[in-house]
N, C-alpha and C. Protein backbone atom coordinates (compact mmCIF):
# COMPACT_ATOMS: atom_id res chain seq x y z
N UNK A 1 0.85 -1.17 0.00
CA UNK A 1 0.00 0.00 0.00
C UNK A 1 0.89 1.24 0.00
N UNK A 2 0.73 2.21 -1.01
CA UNK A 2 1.26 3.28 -0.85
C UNK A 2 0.76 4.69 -0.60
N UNK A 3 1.21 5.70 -0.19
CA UNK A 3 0.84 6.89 0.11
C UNK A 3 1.01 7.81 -0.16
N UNK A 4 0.36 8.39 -1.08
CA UNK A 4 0.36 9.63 -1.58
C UNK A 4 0.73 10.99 -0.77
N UNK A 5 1.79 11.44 -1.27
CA UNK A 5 2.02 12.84 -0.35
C UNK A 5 1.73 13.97 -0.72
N UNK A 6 0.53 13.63 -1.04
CA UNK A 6 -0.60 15.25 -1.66
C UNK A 6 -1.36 14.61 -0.40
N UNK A 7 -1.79 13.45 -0.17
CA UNK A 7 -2.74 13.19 0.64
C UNK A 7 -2.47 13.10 2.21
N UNK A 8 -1.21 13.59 2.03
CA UNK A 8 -0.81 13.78 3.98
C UNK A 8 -0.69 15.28 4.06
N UNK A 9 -1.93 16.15 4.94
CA UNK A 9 -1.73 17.33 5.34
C UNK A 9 -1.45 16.99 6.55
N UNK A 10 -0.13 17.61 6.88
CA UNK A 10 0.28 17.31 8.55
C UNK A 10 -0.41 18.97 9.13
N UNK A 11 -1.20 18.58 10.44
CA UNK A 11 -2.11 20.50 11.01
C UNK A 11 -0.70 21.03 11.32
N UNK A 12 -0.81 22.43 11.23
CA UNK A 12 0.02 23.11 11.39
C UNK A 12 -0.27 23.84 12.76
N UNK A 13 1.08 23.77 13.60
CA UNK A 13 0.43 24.04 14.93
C UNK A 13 0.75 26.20 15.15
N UNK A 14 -0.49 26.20 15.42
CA UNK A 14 -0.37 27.74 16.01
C UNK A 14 0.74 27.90 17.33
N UNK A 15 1.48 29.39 17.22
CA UNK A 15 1.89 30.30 18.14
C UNK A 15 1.26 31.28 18.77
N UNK A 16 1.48 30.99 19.87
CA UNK A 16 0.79 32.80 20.36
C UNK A 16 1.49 33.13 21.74
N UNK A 17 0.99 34.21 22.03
CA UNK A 17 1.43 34.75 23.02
C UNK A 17 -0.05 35.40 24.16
N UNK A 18 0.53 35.93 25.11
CA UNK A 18 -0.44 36.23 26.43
C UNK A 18 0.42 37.61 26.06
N UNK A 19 -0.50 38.92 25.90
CA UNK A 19 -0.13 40.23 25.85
C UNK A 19 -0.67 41.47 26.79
N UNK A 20 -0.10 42.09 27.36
CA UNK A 20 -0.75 42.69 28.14
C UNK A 20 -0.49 44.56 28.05
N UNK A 21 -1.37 44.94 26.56
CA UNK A 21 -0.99 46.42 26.18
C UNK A 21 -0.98 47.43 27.14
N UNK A 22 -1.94 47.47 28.03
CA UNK A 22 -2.40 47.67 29.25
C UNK A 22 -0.99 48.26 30.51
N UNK A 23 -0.50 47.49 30.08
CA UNK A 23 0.85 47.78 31.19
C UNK A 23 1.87 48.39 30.57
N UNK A 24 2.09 48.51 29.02
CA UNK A 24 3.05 49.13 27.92
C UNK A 24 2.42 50.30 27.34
N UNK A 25 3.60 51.50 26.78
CA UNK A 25 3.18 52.94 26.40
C UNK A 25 2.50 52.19 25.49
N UNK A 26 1.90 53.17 25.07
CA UNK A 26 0.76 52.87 23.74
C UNK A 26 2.08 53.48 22.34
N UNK A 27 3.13 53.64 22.37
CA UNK A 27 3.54 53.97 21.81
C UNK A 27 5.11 53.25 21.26
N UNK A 28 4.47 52.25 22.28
CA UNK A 28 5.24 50.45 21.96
C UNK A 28 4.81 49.28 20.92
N UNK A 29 2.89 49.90 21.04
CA UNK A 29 2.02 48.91 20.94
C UNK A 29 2.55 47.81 19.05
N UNK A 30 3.05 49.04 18.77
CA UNK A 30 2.93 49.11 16.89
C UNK A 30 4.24 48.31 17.00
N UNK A 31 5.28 48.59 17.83
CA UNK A 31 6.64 47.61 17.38
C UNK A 31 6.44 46.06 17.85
N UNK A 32 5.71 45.69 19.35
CA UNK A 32 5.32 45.46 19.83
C UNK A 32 4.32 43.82 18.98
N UNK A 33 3.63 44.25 18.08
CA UNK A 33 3.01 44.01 17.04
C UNK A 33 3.74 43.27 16.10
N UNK A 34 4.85 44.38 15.56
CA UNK A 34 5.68 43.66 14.72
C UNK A 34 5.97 42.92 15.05
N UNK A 35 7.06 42.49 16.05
CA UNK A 35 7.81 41.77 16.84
C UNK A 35 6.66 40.08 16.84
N UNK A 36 5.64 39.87 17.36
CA UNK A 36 5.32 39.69 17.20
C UNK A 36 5.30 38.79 16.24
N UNK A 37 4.51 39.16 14.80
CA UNK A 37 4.57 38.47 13.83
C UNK A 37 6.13 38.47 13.44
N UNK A 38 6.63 38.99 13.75
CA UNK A 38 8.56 38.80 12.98
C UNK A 38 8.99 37.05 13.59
N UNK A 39 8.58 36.89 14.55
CA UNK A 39 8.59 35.93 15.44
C UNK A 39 7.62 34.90 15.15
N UNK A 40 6.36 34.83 13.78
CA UNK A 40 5.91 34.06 13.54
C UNK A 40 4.73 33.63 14.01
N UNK A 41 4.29 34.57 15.45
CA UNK A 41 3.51 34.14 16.30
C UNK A 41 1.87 34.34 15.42
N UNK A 42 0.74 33.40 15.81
CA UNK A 42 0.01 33.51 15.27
C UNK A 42 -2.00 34.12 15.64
N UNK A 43 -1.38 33.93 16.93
CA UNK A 43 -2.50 34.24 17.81
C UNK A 43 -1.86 34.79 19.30
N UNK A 44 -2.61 35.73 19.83
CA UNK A 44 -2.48 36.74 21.10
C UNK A 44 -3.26 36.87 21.68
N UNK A 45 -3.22 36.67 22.89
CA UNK A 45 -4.78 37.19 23.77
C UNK A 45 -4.75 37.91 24.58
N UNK A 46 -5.33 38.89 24.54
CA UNK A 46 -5.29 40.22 25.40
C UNK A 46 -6.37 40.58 26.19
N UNK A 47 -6.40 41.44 27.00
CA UNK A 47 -7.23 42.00 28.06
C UNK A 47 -8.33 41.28 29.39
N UNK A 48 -7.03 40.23 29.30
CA UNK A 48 -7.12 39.56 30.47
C UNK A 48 -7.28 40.10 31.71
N UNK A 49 -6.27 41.40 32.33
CA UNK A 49 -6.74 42.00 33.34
C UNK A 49 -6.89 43.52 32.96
N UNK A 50 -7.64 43.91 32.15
CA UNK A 50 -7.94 44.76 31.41
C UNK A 50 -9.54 45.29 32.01
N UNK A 51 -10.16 44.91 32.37
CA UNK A 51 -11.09 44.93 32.69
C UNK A 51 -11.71 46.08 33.49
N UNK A 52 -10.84 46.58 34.45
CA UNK A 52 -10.65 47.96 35.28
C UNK A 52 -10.73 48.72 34.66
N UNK A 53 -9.91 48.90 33.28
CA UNK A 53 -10.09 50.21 32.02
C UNK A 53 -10.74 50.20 31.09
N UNK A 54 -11.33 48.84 30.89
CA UNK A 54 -12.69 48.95 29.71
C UNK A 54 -13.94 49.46 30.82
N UNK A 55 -14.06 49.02 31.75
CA UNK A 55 -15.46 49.65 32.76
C UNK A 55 -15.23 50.33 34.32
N UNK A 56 -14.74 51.20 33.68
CA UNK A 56 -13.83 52.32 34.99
C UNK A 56 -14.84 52.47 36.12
N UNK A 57 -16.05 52.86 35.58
CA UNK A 57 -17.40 52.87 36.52
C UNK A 57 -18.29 51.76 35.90
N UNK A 58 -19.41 51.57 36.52
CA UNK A 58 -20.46 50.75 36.20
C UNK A 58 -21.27 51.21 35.03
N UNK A 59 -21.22 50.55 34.18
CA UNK A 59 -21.98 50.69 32.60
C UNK A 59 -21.51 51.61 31.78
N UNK A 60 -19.95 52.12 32.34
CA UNK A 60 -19.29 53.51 31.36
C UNK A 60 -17.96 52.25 30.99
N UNK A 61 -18.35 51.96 29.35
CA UNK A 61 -17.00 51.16 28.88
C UNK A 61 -16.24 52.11 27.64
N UNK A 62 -14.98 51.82 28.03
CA UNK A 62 -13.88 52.90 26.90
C UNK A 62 -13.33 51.24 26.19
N UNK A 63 -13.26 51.28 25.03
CA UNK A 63 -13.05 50.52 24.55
C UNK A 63 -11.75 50.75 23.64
N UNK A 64 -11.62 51.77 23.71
CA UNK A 64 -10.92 52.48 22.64
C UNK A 64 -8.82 51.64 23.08
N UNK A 65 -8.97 51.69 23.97
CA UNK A 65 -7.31 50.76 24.00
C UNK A 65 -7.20 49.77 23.62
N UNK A 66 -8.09 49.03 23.82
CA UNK A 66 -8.62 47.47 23.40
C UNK A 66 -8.55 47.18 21.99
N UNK A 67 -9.53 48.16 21.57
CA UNK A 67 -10.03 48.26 19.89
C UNK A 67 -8.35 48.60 19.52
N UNK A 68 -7.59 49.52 19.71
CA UNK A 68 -6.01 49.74 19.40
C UNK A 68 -5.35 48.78 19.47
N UNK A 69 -5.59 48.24 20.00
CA UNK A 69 -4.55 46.71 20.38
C UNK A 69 -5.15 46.03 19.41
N UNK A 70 -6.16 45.71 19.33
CA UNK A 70 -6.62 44.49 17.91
C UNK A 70 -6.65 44.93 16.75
N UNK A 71 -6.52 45.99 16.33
CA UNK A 71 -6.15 47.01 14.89
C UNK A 71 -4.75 46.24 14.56
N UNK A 72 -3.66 46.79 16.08
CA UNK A 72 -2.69 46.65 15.81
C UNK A 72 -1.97 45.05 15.67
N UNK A 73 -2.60 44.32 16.09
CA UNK A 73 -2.04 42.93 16.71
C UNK A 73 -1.95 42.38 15.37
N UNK A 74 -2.13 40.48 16.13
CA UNK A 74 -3.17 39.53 14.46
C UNK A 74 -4.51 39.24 14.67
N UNK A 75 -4.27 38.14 13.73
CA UNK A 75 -5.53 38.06 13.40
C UNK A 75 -6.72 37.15 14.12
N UNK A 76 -5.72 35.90 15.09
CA UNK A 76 -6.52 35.53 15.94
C UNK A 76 -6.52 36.44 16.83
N UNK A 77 -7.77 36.46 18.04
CA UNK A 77 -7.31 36.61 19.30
C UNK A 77 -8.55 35.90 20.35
N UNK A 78 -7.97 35.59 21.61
CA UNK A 78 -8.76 34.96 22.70
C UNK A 78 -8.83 36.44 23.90
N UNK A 79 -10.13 37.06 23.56
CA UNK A 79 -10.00 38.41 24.56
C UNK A 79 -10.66 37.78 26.00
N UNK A 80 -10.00 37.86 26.98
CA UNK A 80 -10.93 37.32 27.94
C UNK A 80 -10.52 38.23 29.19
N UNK A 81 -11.43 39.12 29.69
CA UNK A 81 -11.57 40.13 30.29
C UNK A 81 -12.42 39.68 31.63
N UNK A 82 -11.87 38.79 32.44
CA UNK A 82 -12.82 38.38 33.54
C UNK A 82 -11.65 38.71 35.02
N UNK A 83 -10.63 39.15 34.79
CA UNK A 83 -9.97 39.50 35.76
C UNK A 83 -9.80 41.23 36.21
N UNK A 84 -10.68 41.62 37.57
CA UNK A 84 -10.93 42.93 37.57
C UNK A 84 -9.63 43.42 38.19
């Protein structure tokens, strides 16, 4: 029996990283980014303890650092914002 090597897709395993823009100038964010993909990485998840600055008060959310960070990042991301 033989095997065709069109017919072996080996999955290709993702990189990522745990990022935390939040604690870096915003004026890192863009190299930051690069670096990043220069490094191949393929997925990032951010605003893990982020949560304090998306809802500073109760029902007032700024989203706007967040939204900057995923402009700037890739293209996956796992946002998980449950740490206040």
């Amino acid at each position: 029996m033989s095997v065709s090597t069109q017919s072996l897709n080996p999955p290709t395993m993702k990189l990522g990283v745990c990022y935390y823009p939040e604690h870096w100038l915003e004026n890192l964010r863009a190299k930051d980014a690069h670096l990043m993909a220069e490094a191949c990485l393929s997925q990032v998840r951010i605003g893990q303890f982020a949560w304090s600055r998306i809802e500073p008060e109760p029902s007032q959310f700024n989203w706007a650092s967040l939204d900057q960070s995923i402009e700037l990042t890739l293209s996956d991301f796992y946002i998980t914002t449950y740490a206040r």
